[in-house]
Protein backbone atom coordinates (compact mmCIF):
# COMPACT_ATOMS: atom_id res chain seq x y z
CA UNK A 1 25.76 -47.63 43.67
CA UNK A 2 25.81 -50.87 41.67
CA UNK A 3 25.20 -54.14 43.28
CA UNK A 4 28.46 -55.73 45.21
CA UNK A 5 29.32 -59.50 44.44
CA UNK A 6 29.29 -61.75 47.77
CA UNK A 7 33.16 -61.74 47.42
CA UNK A 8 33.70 -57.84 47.12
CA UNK A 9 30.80 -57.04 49.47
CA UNK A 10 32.80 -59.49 52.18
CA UNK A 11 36.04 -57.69 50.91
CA UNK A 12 33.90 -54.52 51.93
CA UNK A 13 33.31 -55.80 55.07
CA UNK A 14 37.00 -56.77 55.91
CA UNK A 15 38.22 -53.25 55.08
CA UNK A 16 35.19 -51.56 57.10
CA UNK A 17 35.92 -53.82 60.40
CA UNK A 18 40.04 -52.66 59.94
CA UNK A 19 38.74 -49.06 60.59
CA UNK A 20 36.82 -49.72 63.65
CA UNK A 21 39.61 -48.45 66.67
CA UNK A 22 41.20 -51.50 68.47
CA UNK A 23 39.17 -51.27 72.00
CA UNK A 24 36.19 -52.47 70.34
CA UNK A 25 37.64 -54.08 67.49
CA UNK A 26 39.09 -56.51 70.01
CA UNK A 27 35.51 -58.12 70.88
CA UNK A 28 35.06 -59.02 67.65
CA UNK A 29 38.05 -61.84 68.54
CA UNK A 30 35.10 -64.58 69.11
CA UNK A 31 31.97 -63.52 67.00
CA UNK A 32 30.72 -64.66 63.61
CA UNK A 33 30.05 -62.13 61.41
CA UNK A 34 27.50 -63.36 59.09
CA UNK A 35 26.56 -61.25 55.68
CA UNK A 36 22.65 -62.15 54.62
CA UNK A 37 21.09 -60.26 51.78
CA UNK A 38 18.01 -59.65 53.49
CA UNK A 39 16.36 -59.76 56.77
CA UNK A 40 14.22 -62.62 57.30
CA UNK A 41 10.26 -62.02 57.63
CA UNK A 42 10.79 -63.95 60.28
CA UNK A 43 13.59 -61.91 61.72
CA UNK A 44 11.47 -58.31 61.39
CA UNK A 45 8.14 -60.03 63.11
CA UNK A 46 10.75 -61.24 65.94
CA UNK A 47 12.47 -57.55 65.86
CA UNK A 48 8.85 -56.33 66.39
CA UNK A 49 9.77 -54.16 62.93
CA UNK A 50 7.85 -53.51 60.01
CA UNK A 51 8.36 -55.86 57.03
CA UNK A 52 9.79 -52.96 54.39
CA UNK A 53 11.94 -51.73 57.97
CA UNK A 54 15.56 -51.21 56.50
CA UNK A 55 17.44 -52.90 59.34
CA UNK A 56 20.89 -53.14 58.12
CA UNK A 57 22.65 -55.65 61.42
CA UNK A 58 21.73 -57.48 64.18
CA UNK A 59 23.41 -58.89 67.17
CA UNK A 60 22.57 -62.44 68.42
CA UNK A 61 23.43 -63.57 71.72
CA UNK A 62 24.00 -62.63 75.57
CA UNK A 63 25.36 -59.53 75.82
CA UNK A 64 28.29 -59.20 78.85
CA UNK A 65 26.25 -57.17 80.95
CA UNK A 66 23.88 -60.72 80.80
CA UNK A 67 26.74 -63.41 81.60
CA UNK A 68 27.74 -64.93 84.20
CA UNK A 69 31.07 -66.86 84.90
CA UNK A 70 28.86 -69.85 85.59
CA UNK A 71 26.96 -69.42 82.26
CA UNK A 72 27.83 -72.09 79.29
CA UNK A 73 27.45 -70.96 76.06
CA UNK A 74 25.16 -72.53 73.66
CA UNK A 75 26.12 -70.51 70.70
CA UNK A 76 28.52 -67.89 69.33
CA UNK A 77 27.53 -64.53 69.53
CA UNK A 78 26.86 -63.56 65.88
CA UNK A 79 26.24 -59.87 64.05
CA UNK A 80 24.46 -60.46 60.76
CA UNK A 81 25.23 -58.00 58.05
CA UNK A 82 21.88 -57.22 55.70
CA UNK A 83 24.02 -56.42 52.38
CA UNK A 84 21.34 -55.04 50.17
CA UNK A 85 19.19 -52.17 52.45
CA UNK A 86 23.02 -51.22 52.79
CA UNK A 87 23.73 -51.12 49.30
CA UNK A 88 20.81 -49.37 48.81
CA UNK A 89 21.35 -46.33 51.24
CA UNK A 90 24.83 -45.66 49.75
CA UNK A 91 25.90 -44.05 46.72
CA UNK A 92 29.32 -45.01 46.71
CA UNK A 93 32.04 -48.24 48.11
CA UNK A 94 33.58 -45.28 50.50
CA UNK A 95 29.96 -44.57 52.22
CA UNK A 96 29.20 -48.43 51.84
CA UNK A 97 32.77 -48.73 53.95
CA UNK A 98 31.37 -46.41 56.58
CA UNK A 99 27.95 -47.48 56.85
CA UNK A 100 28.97 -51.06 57.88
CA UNK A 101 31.40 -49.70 60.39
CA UNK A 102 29.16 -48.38 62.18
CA UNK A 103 26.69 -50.84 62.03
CA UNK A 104 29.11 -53.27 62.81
CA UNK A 105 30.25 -51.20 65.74
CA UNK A 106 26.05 -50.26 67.32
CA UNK A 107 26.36 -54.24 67.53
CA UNK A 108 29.49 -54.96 69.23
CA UNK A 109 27.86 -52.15 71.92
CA UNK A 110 24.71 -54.29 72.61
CA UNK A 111 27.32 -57.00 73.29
CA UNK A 112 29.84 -54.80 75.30
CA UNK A 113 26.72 -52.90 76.86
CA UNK A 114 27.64 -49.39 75.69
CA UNK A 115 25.22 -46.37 75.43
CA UNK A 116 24.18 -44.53 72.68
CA UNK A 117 26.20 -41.46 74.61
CA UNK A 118 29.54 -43.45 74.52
CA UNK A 119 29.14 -44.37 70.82
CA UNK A 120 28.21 -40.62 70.37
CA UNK A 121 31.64 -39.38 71.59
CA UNK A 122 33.53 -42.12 69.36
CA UNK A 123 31.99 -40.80 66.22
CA UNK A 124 29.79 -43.55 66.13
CA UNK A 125 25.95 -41.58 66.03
């Protein structure tokens, strides 16, 4: 697959979060999504990953399970988007499509504290 533009790889994006179904779609309503070409270094050490890992998202912030009424937030809750290890495990825009839905929606379950069972019987493996 050739390399996206920053324009039609967000375009990519847009379309891929339209397919995820509404009941998790919905806590998207307050998050950033953020679309980085690459991991940091910093990012994998922190991640306790390897630096040539391919980690394609990541969720920042408290999950729900780890708030509190009481709590104030400091920051939005933000899933970065690693556009090139994703480019690079697809062969075409359709699987590029796919592959960030689902890593878009593994993320929104560490903030909605979903198991890996749950996602399983949405499609989401």
């Amino acid at each position: 697959m050739r390399k996206l533009s920053a324009r039609e790889f967000d375009r990519a994006v847009q379309r891929a979060i339209r397919r995820i179904p509404p009941p998790i779609r919905k806590h998207l309503d307050n998050m950033v999504i953020s679309v980085q070409k690459w991991p940091s270094p910093e990012l994998l050490e922190e991640m306790g990953l390897p630096p040539d890992e391919p980690l394609l998202g990541v969720y920042t912030g408290a999950s729900l399970m780890e708030r509190s009424h009481f709590d104030m937030l400091q920051y939005p809750d933000t899933i970065q988007i690693f556009q090139e290890p994703l480019e690079e495990m697809c062969e075409t825009l359709d699987e590029l499509e796919e592959e960030i839905e689902i890593t878009v929606v593994h993320e929104v379950a560490h903030f909605i504290g979903m198991t890996e069972e749950e996602l399983a019987e949405l499609g989401y493996e």
